[in-house]
Protein backbone atom coordinates (compact mmCIF):
# COMPACT_ATOMS: atom_id res chain seq x y z
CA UNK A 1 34.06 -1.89 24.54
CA UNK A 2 35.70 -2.10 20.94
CA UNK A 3 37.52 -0.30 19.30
CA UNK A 4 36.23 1.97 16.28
CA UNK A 5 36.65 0.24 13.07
CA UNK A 6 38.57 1.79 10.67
CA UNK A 7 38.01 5.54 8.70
CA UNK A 8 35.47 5.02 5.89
CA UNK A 9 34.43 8.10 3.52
CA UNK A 10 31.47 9.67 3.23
CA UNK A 11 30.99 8.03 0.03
CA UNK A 12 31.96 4.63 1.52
CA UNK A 13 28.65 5.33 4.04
CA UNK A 14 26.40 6.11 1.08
CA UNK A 15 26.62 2.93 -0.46
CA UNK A 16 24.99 1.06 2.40
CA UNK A 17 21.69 1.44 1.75
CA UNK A 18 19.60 1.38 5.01
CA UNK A 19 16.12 1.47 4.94
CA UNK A 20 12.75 1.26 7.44
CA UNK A 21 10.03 -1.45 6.56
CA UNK A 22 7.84 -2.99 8.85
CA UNK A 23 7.45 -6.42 10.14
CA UNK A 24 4.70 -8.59 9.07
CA UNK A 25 5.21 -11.79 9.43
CA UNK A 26 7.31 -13.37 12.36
CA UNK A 27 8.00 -17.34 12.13
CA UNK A 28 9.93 -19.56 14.64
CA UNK A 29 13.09 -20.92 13.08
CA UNK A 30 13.75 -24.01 14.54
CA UNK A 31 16.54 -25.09 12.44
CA UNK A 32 19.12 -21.88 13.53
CA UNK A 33 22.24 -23.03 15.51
CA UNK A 34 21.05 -20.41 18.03
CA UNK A 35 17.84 -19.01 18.87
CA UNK A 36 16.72 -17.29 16.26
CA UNK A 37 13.41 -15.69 14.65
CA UNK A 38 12.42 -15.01 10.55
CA UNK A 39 11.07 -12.06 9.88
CA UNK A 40 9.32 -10.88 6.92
CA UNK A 41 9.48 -7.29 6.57
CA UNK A 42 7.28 -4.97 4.45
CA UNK A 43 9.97 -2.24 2.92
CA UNK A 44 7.27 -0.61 0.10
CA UNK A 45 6.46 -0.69 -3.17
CA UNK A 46 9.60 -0.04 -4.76
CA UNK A 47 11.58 -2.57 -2.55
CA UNK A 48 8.73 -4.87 -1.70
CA UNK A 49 8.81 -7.67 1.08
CA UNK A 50 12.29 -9.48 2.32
CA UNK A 51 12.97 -11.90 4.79
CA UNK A 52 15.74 -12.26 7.60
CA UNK A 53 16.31 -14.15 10.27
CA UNK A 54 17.74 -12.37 13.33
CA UNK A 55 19.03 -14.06 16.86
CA UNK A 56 17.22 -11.57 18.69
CA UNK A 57 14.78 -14.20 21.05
CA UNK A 58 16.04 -12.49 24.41
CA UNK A 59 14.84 -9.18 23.81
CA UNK A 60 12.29 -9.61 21.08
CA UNK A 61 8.84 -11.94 21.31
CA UNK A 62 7.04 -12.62 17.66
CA UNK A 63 3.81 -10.80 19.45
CA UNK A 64 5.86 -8.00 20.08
CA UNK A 65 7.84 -7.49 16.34
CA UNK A 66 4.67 -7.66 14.41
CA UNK A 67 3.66 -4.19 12.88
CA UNK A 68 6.37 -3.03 14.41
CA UNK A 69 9.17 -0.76 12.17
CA UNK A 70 12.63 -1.80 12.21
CA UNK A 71 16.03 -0.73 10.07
CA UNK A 72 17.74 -3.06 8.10
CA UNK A 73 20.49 -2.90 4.93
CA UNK A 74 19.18 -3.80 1.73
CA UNK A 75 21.72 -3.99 -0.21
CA UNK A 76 23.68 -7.09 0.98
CA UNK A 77 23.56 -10.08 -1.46
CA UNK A 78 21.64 -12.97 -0.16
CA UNK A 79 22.90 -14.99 2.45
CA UNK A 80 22.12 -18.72 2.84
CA UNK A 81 20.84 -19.39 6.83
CA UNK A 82 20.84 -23.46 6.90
CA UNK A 83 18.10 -23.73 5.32
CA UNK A 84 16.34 -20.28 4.68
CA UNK A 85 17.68 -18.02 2.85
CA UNK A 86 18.22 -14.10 4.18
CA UNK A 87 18.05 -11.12 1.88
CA UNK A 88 18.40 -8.22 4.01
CA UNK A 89 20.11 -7.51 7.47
CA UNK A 90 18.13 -5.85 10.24
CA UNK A 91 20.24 -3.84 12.52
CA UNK A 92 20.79 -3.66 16.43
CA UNK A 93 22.79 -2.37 19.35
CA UNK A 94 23.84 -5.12 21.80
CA UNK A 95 22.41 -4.85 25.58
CA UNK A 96 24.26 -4.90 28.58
CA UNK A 97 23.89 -8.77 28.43
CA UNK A 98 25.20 -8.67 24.99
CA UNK A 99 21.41 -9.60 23.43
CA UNK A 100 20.45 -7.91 20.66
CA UNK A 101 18.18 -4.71 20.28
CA UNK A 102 16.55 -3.60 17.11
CA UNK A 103 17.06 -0.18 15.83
CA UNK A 104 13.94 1.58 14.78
CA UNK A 105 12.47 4.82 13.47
CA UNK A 106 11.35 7.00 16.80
CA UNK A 107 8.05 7.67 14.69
CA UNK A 108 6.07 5.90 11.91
CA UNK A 109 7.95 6.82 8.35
CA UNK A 110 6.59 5.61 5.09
CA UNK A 111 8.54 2.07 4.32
CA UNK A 112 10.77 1.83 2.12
CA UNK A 113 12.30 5.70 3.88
CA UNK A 114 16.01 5.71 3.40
CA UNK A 115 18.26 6.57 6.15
CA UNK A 116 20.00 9.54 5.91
């Protein structure tokens, strides 16, 4: 287990701007270093549609991400991926088998809903 990072303040956690959208497109990405998936996630009106790519093969199939909410931060600047480049940052506890699992609103919230 690791250790907790260090103190942050409360206004430290309000800049990170974490949001639910929902996945609608899910590509292969055959040019990561490791397995890896692009996702093109639906985060509203005001936000609109980013992409990510995520190394999160073990635990999540493309049939099984589409439609489906996740949470990801924003509010990063993008981040060049080889040769795609990411704009947001989907979160995700690691398993047992340190794979990845997506974090995701228990019910459906509108897209774009901010976590609070």
């Amino acid at each position: 287990m690791t250790k907790i990072s260090n103190e942050i303040t409360f206004d430290d956690f309000l800049k990170v701007d974490i949001r639910a959208g929902t996945v609608i497109d899910v590509q292969d990405f055959p040019e990561a270093r490791k397995p890896a998936l692009k996702l093109f996630i639906d985060f509203g009106e005001d936000i609109g549609v980013k992409k990510t790519s995520a190394q999160i093969t073990q635990n999540h199939s493309k049939d099984n991400l589409m439609g489906r909410q996740v949470a990801a931060v924003v509010n990063f600047p993008p981040r060049q991926i080889g040769p795609f480049m990411s704009e947001v940052l989907v979160l995700g506890f690691h398993d047992e088998s340190d794979f990845v699992k997506l974090v995701h609103p228990v019910g459906i919230v509108p897209n774009g809903a901010r976590l609070s």
